[in-house]
PDB file of N, CA and C in Angstrom:
ATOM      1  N   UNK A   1      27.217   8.493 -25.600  1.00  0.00           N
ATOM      2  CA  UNK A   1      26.259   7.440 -25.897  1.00  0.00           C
ATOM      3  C   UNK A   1      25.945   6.649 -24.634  1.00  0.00           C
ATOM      4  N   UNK A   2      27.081   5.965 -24.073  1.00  0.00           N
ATOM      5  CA  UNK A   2      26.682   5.302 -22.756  1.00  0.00           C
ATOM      6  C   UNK A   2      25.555   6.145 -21.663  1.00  0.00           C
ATOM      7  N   UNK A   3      25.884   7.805 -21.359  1.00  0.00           N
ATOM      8  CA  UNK A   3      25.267   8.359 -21.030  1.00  0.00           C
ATOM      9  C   UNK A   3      23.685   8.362 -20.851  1.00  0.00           C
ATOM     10  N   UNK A   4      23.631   8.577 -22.149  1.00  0.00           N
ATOM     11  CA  UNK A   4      22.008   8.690 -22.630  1.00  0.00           C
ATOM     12  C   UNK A   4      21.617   7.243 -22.349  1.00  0.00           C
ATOM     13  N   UNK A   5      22.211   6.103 -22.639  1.00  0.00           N
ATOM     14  CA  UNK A   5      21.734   4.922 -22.216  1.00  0.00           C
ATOM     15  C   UNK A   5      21.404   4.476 -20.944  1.00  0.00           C
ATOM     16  N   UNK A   6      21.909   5.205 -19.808  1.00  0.00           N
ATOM     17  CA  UNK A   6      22.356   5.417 -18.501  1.00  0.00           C
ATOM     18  C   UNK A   6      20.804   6.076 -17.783  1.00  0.00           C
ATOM     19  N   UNK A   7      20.414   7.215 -18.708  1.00  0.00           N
ATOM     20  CA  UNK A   7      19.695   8.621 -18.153  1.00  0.00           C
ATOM     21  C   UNK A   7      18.105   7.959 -18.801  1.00  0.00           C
ATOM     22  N   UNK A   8      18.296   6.670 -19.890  1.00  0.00           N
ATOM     23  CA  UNK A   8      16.932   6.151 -20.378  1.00  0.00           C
ATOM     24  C   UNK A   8      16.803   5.099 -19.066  1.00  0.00           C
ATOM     25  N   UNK A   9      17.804   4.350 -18.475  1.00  0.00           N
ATOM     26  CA  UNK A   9      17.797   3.266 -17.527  1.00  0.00           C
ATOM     27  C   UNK A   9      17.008   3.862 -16.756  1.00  0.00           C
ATOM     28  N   UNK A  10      17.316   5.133 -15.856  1.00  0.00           N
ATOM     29  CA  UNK A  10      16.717   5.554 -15.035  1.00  0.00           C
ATOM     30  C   UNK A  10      15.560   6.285 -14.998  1.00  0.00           C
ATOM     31  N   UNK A  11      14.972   6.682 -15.944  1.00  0.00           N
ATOM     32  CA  UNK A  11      14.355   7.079 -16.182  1.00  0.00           C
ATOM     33  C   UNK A  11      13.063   5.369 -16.280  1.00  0.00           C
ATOM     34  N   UNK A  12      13.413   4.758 -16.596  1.00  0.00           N
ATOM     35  CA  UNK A  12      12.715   3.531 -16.710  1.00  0.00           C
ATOM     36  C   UNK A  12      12.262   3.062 -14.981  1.00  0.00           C
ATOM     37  N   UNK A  13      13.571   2.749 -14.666  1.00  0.00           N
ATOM     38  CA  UNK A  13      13.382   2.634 -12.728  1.00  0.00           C
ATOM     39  C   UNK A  13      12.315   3.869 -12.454  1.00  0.00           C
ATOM     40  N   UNK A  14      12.327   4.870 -12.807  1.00  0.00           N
ATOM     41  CA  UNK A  14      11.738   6.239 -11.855  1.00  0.00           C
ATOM     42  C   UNK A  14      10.041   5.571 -12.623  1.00  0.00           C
ATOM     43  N   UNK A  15       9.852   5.361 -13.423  1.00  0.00           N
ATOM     44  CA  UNK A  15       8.575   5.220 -13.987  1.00  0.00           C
ATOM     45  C   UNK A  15       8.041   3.819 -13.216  1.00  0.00           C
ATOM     46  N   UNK A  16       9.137   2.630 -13.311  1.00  0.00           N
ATOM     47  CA  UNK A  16       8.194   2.007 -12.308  1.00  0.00           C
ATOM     48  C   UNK A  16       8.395   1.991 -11.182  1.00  0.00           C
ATOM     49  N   UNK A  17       9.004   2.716 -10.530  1.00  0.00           N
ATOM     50  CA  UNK A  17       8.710   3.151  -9.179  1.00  0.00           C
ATOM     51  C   UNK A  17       7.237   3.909  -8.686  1.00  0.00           C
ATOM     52  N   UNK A  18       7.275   4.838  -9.949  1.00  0.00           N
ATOM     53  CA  UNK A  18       5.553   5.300  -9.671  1.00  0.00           C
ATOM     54  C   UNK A  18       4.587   4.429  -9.992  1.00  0.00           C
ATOM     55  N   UNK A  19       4.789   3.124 -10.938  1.00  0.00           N
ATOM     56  CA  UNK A  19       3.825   2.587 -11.033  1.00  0.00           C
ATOM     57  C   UNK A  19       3.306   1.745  -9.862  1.00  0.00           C
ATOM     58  N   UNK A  20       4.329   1.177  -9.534  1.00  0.00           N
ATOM     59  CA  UNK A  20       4.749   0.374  -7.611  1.00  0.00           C
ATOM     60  C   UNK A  20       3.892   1.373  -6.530  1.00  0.00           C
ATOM     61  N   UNK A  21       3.755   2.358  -6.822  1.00  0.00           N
ATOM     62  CA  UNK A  21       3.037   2.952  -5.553  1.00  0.00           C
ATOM     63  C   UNK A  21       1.440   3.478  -6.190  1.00  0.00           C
ATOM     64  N   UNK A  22       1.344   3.262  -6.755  1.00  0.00           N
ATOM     65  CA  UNK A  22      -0.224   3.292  -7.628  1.00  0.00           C
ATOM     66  C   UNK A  22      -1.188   2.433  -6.788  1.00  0.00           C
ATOM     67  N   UNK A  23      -2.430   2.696  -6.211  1.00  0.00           N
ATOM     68  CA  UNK A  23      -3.378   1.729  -5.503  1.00  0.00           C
ATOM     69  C   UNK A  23      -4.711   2.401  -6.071  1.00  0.00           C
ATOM     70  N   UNK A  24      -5.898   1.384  -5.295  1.00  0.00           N
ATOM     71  CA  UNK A  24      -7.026   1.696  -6.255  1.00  0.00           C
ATOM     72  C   UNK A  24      -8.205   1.726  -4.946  1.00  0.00           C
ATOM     73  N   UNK A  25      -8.618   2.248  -5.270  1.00  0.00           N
ATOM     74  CA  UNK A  25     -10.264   2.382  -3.786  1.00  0.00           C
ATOM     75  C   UNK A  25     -10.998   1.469  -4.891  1.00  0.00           C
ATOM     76  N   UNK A  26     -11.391   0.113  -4.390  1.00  0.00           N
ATOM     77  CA  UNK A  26     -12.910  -0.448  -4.978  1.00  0.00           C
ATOM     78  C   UNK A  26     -14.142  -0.514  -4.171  1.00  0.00           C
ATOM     79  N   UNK A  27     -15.191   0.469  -4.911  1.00  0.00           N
ATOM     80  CA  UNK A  27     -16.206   0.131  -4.169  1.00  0.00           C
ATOM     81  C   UNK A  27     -17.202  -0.592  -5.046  1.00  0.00           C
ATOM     82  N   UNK A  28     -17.994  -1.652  -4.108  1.00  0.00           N
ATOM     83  CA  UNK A  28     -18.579  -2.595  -4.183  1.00  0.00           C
ATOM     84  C   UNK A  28     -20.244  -2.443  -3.732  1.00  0.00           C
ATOM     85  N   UNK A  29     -20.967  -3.268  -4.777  1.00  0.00           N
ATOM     86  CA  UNK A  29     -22.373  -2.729  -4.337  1.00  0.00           C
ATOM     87  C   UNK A  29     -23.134  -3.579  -3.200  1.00  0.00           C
ATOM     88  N   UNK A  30     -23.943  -2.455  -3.082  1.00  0.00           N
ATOM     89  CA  UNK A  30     -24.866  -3.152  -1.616  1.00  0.00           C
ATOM     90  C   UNK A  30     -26.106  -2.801  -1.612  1.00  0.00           C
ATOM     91  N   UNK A  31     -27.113  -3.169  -0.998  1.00  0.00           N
ATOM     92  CA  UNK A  31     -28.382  -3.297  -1.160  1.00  0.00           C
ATOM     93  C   UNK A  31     -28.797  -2.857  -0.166  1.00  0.00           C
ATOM     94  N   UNK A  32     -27.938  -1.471   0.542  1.00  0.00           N
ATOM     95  CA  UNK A  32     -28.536  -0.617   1.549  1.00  0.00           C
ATOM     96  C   UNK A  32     -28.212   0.759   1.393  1.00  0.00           C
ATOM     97  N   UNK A  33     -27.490   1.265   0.441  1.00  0.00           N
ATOM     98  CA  UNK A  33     -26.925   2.919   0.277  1.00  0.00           C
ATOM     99  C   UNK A  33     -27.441   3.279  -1.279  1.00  0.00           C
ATOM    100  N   UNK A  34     -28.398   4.395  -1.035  1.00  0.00           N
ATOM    101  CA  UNK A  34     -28.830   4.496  -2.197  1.00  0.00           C
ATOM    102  C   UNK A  34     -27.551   5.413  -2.898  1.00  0.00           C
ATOM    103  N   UNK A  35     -28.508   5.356  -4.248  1.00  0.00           N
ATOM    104  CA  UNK A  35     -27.740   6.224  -5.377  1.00  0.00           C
ATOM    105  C   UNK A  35     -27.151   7.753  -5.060  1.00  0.00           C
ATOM    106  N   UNK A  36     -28.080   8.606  -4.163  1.00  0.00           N
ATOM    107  CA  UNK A  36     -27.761   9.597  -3.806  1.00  0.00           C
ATOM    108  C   UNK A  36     -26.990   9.805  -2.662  1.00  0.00           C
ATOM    109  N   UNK A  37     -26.953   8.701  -1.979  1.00  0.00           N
ATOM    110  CA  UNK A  37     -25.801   8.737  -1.275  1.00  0.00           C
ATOM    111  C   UNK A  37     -24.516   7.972  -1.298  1.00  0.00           C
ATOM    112  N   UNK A  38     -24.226   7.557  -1.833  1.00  0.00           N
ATOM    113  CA  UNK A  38     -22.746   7.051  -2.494  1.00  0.00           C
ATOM    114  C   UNK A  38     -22.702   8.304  -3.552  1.00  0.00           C
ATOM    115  N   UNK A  39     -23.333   8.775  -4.473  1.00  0.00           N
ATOM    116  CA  UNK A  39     -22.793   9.626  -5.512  1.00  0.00           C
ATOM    117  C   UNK A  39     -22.353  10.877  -4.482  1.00  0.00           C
ATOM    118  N   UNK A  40     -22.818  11.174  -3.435  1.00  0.00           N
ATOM    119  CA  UNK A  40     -22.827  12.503  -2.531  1.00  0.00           C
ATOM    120  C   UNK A  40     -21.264  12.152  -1.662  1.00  0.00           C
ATOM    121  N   UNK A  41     -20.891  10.691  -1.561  1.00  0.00           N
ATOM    122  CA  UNK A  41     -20.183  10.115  -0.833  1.00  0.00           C
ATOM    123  C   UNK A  41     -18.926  10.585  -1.796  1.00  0.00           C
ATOM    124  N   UNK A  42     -19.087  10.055  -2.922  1.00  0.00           N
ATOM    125  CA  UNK A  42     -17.955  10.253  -3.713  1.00  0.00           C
ATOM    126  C   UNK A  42     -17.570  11.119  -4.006  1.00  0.00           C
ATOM    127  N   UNK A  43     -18.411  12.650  -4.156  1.00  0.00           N
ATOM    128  CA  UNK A  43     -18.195  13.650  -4.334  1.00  0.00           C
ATOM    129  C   UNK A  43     -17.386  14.303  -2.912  1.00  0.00           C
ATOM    130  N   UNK A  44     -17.635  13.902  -2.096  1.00  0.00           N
ATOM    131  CA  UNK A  44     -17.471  14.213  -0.447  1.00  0.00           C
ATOM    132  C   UNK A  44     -15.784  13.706  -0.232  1.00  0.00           C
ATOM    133  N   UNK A  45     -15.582  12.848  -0.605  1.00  0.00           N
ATOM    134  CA  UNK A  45     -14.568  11.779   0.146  1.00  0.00           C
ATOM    135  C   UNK A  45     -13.555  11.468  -1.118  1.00  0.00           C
ATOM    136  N   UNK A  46     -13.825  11.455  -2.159  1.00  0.00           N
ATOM    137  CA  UNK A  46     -13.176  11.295  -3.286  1.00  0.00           C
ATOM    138  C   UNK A  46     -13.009  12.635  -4.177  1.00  0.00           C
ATOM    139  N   UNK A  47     -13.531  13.808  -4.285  1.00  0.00           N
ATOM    140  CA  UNK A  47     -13.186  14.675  -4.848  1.00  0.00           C
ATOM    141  C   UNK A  47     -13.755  14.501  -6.165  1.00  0.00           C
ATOM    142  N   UNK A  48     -14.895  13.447  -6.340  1.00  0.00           N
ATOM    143  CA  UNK A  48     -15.329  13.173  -7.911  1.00  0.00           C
ATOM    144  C   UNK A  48     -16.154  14.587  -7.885  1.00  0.00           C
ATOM    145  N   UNK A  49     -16.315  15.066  -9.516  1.00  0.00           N
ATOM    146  CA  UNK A  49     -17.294  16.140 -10.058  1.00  0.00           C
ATOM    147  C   UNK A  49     -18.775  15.485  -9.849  1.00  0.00           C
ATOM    148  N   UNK A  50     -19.893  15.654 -10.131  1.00  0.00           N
ATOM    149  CA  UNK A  50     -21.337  15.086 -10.068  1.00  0.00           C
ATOM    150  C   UNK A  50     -21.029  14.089 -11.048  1.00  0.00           C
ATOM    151  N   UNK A  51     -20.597  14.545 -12.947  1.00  0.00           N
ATOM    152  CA  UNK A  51     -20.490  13.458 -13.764  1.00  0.00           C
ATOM    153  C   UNK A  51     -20.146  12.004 -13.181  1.00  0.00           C
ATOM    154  N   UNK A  52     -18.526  12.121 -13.024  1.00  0.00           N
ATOM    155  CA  UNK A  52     -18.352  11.499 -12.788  1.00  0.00           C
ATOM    156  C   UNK A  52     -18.490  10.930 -11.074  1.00  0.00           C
ATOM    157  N   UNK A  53     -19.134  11.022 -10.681  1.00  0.00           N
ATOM    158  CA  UNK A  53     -20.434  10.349  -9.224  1.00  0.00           C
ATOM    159  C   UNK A  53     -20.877   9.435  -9.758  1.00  0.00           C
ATOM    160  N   UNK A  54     -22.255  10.295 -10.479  1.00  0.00           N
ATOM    161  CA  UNK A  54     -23.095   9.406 -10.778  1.00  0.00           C
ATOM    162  C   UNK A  54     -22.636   8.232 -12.143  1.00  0.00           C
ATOM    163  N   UNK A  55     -21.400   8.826 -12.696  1.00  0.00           N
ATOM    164  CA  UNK A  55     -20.805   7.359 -13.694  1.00  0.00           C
ATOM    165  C   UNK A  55     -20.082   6.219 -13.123  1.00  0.00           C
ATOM    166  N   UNK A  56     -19.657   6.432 -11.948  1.00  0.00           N
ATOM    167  CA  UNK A  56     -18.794   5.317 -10.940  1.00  0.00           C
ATOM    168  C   UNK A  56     -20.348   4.537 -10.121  1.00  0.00           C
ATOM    169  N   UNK A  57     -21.055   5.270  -9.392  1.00  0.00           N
ATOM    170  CA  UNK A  57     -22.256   4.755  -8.986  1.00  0.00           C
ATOM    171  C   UNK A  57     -22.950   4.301  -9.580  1.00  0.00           C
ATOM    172  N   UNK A  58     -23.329   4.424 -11.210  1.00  0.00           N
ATOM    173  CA  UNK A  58     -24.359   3.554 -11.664  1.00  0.00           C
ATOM    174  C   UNK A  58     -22.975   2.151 -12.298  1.00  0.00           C
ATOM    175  N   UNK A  59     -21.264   2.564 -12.592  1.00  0.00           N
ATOM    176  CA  UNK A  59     -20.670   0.920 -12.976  1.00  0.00           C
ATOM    177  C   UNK A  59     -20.864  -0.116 -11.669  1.00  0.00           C
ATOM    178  N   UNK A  60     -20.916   0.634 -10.500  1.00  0.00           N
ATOM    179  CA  UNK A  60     -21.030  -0.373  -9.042  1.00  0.00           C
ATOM    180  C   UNK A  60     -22.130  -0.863  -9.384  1.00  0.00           C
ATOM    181  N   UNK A  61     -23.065  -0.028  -9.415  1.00  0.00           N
ATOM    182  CA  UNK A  61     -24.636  -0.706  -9.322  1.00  0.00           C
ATOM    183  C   UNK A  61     -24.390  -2.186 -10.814  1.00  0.00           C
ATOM    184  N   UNK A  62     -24.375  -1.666 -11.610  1.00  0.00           N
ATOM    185  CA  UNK A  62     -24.541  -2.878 -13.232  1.00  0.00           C
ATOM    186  C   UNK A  62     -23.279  -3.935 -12.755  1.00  0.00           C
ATOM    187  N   UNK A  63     -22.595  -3.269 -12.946  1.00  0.00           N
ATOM    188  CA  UNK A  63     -21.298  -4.244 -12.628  1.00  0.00           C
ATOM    189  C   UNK A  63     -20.654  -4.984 -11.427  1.00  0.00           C
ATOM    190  N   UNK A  64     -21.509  -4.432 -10.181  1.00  0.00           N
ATOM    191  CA  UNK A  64     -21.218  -4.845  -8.983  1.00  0.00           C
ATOM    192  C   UNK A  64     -19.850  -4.664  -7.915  1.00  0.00           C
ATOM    193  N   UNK A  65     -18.731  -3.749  -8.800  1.00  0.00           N
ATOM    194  CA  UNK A  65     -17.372  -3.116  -8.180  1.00  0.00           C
ATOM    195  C   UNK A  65     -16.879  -2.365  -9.206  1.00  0.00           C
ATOM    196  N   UNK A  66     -16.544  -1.130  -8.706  1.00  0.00           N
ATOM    197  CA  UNK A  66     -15.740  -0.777 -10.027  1.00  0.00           C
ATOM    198  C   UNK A  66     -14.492   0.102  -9.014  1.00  0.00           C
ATOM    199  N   UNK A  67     -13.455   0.770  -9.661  1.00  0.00           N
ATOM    200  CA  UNK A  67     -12.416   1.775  -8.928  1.00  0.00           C
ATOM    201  C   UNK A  67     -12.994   2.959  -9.181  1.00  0.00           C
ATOM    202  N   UNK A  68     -12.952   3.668  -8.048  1.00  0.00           N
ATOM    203  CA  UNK A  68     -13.075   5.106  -7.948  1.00  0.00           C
ATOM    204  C   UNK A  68     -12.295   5.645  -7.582  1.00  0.00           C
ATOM    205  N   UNK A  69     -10.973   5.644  -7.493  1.00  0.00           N
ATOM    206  CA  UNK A  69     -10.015   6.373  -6.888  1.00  0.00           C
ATOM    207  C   UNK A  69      -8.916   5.730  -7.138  1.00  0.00           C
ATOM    208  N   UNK A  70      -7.435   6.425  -7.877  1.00  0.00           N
ATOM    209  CA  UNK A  70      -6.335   5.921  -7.672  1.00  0.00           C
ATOM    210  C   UNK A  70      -5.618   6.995  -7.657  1.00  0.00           C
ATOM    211  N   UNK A  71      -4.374   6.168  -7.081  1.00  0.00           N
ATOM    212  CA  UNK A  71      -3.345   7.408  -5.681  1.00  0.00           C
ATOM    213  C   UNK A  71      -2.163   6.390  -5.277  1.00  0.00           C
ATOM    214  N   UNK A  72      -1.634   7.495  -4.787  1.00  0.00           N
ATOM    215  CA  UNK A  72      -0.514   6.633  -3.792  1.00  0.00           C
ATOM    216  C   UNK A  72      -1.427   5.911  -2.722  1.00  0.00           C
ATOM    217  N   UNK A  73      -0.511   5.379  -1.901  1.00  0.00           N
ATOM    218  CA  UNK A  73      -1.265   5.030  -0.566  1.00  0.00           C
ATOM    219  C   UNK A  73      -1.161   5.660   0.357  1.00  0.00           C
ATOM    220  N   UNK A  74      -0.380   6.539   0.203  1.00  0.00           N
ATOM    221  CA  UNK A  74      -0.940   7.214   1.812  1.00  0.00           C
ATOM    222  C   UNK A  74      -2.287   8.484   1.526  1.00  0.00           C
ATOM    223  N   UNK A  75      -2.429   8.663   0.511  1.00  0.00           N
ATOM    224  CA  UNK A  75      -3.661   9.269  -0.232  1.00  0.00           C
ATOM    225  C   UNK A  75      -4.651   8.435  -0.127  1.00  0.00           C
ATOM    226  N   UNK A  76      -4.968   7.459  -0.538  1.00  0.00           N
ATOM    227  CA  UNK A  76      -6.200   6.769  -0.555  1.00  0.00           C
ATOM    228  C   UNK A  76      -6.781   5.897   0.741  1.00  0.00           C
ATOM    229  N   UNK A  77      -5.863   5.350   1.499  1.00  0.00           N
ATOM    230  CA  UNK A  77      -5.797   5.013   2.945  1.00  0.00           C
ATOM    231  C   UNK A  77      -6.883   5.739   3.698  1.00  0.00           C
ATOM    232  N   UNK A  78      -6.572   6.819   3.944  1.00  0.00           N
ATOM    233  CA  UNK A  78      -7.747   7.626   4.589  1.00  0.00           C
ATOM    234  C   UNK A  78      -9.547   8.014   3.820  1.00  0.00           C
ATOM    235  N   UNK A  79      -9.110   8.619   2.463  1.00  0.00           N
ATOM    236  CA  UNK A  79     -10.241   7.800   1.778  1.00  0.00           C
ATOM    237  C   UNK A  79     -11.046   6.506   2.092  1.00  0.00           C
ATOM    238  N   UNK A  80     -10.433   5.759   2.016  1.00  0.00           N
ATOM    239  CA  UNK A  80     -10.844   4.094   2.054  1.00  0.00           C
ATOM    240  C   UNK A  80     -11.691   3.943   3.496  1.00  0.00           C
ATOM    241  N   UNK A  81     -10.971   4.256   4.287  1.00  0.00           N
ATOM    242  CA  UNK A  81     -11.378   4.773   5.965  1.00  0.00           C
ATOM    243  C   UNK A  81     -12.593   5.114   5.868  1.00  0.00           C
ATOM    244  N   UNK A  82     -12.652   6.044   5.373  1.00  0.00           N
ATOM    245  CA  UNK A  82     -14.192   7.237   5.493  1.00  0.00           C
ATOM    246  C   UNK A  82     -14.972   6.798   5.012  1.00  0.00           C
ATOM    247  N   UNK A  83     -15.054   5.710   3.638  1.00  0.00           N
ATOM    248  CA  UNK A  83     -16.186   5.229   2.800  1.00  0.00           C
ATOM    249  C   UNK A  83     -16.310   4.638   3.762  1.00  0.00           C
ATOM    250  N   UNK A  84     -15.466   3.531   4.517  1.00  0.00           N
ATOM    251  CA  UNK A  84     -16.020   2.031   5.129  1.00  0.00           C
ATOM    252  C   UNK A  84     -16.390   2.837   6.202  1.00  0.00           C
ATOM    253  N   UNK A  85     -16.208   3.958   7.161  1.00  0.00           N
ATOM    254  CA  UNK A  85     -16.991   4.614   8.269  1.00  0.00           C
ATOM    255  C   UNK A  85     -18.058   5.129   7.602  1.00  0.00           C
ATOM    256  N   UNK A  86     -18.630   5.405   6.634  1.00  0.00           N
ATOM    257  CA  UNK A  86     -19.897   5.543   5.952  1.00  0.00           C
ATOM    258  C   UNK A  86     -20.880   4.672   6.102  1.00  0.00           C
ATOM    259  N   UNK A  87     -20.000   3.663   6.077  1.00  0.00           N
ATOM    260  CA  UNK A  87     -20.897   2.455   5.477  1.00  0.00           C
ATOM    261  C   UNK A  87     -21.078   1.446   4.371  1.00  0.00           C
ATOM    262  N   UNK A  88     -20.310   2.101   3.448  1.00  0.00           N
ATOM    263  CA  UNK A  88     -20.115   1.804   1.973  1.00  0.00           C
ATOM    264  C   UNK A  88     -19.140   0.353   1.850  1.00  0.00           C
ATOM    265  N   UNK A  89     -19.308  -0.314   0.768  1.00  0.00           N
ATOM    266  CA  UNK A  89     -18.232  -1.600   0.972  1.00  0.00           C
ATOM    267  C   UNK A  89     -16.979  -1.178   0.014  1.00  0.00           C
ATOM    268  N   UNK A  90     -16.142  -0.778   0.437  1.00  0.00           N
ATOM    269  CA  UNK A  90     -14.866  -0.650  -0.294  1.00  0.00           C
ATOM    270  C   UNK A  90     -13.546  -1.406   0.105  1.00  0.00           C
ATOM    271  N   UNK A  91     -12.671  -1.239  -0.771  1.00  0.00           N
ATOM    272  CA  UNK A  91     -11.296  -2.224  -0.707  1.00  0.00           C
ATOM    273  C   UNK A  91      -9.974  -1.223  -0.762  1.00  0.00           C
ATOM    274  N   UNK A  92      -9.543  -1.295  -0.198  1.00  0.00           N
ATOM    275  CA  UNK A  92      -7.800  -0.582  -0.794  1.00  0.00           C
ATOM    276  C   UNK A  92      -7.242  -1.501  -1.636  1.00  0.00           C
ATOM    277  N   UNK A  93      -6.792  -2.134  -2.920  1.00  0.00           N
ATOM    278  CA  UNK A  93      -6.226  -2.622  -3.617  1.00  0.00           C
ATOM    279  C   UNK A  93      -4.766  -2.010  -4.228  1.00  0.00           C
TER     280      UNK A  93
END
């Protein structure tokens, strides 16, 4: 019994340990990169399908930020890089 109580503990630590390294790419809208190029961006730099492109590009546009990307950080870091060398306004969060 102690065991299993032991193997749920850790199992608890191991889960938020992954949650602790979880980060988010926000990109943010701007009034100089059109639609076809942020959706081309995201597909490019983020690995999004077309769907979901053009569904992250039109929540930026209405909503003005949304996440497109979550990862560890040493995954999204370089991501984050490439949008803002694009041009694009994004955040590592």
């Amino acid at each position: 019994m102690k065991s299993n109580r032991k193997e749920k503990y850790q199992e608890s630590i191991d889960t938020l340990d992954l949650e602790v390294d979880e980060r988010q790419i926000v990109l943010f809208n701007d009034d100089v990169n059109t639609f076809d190029f942020v959706i081309d961006a995201l597909i490019d730099v983020c690995e999004h399908d077309l769907l979901q492109a053009e569904q992250c590009t039109l929540l930026v546009h209405y909503k003005g930020k949304a996440t497109v990307k979550t990862g560890p950080l040493e995954d999204l870091k370089p991501r984050a890089t490439r949008l803002l060398e694009m041009g694009l306004s994004a955040e590592l969060v």
